[in-house]
PDB file of N, CA and C in Angstrom:
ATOM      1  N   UNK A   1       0.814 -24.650 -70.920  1.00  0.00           N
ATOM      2  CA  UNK A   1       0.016 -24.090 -69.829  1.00  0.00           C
ATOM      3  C   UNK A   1       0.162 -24.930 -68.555  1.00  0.00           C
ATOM      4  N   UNK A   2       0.381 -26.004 -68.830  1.00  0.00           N
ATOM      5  CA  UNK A   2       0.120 -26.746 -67.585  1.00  0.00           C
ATOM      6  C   UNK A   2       1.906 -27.042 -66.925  1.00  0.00           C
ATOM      7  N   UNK A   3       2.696 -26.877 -67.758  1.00  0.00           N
ATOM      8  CA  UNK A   3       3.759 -26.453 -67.154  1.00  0.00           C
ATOM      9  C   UNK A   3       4.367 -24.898 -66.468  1.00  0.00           C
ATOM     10  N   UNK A   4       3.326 -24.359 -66.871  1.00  0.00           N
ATOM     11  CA  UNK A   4       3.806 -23.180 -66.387  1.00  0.00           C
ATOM     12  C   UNK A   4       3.065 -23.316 -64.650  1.00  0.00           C
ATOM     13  N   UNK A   5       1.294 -23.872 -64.803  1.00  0.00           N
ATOM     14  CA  UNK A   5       0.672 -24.050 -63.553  1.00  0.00           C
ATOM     15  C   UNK A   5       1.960 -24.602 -62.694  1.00  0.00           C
ATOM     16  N   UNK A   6       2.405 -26.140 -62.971  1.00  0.00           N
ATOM     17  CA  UNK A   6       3.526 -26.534 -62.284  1.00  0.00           C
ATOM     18  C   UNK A   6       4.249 -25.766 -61.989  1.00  0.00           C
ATOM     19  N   UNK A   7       5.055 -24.874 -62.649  1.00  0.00           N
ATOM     20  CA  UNK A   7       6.225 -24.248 -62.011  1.00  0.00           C
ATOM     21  C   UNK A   7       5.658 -23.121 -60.898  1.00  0.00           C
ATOM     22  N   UNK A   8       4.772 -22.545 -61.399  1.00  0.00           N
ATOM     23  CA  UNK A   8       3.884 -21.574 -60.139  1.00  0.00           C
ATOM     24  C   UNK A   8       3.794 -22.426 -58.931  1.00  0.00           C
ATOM     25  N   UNK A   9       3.299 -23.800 -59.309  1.00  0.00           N
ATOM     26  CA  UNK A   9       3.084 -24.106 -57.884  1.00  0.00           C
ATOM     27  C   UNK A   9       4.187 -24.881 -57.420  1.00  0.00           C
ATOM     28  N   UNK A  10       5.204 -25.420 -58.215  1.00  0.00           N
ATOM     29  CA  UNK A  10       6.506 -25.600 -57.327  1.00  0.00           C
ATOM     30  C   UNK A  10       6.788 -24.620 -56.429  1.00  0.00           C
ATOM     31  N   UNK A  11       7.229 -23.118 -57.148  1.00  0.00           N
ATOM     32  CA  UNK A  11       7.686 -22.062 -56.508  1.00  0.00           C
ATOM     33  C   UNK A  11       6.175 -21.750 -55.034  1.00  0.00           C
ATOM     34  N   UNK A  12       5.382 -21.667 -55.303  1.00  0.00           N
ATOM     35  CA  UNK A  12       4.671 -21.332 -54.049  1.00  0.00           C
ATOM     36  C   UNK A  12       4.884 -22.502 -52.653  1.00  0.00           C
ATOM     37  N   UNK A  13       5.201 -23.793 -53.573  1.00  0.00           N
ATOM     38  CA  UNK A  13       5.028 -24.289 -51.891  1.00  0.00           C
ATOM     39  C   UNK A  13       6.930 -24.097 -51.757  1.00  0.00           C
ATOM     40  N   UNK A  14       7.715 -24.431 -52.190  1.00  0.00           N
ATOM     41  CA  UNK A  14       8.945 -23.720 -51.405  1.00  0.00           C
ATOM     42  C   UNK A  14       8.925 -22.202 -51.163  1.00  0.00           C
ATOM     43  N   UNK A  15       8.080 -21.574 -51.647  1.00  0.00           N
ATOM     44  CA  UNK A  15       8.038 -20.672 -50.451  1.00  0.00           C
ATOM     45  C   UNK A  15       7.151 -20.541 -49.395  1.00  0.00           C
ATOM     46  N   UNK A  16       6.044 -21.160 -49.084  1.00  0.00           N
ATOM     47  CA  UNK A  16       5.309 -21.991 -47.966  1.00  0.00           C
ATOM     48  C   UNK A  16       6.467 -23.011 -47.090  1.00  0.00           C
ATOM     49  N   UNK A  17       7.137 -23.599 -47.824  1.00  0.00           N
ATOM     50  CA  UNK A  17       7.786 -24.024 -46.705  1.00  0.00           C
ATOM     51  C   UNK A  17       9.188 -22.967 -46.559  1.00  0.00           C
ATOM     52  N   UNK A  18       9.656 -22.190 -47.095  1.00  0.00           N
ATOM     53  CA  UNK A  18      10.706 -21.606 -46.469  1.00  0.00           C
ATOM     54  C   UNK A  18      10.054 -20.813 -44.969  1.00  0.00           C
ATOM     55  N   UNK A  19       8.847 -19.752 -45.441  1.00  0.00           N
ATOM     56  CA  UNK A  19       8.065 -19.213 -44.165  1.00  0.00           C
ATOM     57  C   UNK A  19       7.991 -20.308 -43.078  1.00  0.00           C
ATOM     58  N   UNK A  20       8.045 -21.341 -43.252  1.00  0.00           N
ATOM     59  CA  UNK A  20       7.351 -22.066 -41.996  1.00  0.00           C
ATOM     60  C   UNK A  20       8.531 -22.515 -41.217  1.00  0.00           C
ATOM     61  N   UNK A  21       9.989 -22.365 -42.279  1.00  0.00           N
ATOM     62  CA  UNK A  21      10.974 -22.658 -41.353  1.00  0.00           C
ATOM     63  C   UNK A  21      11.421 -20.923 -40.385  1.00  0.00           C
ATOM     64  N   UNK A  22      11.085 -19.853 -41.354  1.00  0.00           N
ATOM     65  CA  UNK A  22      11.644 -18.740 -40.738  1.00  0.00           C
ATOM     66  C   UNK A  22      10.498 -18.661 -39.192  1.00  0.00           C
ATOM     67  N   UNK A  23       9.489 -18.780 -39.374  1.00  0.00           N
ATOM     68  CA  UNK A  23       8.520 -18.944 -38.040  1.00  0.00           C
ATOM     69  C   UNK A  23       8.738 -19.753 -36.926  1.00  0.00           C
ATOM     70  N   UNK A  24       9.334 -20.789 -37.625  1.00  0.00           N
ATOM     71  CA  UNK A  24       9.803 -21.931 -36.222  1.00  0.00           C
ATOM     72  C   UNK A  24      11.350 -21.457 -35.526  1.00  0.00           C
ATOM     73  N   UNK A  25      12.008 -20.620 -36.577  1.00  0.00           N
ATOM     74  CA  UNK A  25      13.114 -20.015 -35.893  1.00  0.00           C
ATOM     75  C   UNK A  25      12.686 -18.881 -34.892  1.00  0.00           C
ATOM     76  N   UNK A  26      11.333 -18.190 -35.153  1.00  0.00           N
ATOM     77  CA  UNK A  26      11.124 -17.239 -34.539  1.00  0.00           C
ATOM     78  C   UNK A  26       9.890 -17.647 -33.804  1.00  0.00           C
ATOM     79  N   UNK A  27      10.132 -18.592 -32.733  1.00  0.00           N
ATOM     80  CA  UNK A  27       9.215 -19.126 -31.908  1.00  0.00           C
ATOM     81  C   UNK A  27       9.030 -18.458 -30.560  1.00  0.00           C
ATOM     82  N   UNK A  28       7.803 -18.593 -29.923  1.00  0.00           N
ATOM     83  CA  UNK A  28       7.550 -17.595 -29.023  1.00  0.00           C
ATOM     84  C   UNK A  28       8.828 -17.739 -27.963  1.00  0.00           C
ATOM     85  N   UNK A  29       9.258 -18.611 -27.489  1.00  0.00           N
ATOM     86  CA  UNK A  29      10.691 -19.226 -26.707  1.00  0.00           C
ATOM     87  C   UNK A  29      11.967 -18.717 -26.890  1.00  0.00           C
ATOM     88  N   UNK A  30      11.673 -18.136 -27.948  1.00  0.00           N
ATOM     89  CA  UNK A  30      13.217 -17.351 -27.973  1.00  0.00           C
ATOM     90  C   UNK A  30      13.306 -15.934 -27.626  1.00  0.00           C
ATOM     91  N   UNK A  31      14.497 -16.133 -26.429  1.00  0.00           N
ATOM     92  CA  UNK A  31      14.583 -15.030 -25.528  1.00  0.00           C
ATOM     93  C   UNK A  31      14.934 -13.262 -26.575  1.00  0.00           C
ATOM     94  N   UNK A  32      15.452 -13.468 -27.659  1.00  0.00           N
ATOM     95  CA  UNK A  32      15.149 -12.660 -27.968  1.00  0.00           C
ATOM     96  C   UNK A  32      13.820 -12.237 -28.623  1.00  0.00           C
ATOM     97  N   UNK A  33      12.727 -12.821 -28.996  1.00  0.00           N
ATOM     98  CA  UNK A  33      11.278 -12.704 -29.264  1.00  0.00           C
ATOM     99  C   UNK A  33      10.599 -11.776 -27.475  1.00  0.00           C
ATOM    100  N   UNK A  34      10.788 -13.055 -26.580  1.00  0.00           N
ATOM    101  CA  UNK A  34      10.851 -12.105 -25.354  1.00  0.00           C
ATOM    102  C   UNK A  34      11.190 -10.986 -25.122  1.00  0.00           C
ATOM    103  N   UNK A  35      12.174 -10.657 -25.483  1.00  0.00           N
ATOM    104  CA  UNK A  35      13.004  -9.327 -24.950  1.00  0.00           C
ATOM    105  C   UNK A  35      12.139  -8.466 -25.859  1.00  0.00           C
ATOM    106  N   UNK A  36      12.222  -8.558 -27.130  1.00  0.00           N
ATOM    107  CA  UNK A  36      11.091  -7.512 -27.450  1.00  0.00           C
ATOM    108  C   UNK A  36      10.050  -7.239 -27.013  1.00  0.00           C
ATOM    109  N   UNK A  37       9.276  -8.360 -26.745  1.00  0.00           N
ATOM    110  CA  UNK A  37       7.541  -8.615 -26.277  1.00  0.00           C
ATOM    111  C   UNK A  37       7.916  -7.289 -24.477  1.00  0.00           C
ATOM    112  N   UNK A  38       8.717  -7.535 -23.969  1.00  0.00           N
ATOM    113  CA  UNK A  38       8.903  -7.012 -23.052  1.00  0.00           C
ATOM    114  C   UNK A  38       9.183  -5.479 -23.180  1.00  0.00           C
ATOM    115  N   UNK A  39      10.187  -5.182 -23.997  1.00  0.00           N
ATOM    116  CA  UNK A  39      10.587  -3.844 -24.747  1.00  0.00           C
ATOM    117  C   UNK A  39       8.998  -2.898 -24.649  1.00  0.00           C
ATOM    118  N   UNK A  40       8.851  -3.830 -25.621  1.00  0.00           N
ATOM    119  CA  UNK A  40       7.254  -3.619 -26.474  1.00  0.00           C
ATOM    120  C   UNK A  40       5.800  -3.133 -25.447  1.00  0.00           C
ATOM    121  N   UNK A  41       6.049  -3.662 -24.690  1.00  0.00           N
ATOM    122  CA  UNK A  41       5.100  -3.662 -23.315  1.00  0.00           C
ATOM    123  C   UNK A  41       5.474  -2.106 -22.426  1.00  0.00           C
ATOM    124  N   UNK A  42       6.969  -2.267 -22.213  1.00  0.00           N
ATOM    125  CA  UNK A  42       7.448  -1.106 -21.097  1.00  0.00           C
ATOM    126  C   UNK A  42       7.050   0.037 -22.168  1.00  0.00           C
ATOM    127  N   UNK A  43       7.203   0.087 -23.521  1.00  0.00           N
ATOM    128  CA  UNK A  43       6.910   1.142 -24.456  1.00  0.00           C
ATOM    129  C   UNK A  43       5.813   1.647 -24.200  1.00  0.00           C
ATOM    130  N   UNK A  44       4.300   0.689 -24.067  1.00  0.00           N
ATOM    131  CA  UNK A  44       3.440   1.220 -23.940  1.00  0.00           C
ATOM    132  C   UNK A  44       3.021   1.941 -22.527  1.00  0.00           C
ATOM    133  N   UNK A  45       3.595   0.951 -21.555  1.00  0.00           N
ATOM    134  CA  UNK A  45       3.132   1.627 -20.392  1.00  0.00           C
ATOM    135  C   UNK A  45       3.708   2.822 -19.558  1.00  0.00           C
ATOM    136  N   UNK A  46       4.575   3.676 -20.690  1.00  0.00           N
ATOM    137  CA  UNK A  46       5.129   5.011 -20.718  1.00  0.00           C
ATOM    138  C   UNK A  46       4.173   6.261 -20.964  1.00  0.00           C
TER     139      UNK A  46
END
């Protein structure tokens, strides 16, 4: 039992940290994040 707890929680924090690297790739600064936010905006004000 208590190896299985372990392996659950190995697997949860590498995937806690994989998310936190895909988020820092997709930081508000990147011009393509912009370009959508902008997209996204002219969409509405149609």
């Amino acid at each position: 039992m208590r190896l299985l707890l372990a392996l659950i929680d190995w697997i949860l924090e590498r995937r806690r940290k994989r998310i936190e690297r895909e988020t820092i790739q997709y930081s508000a600064d990147d011009p393509w994040v912009l370009q959508q936010i902008e997209e996204f905006e002219r969409e509405l004000k149609e």
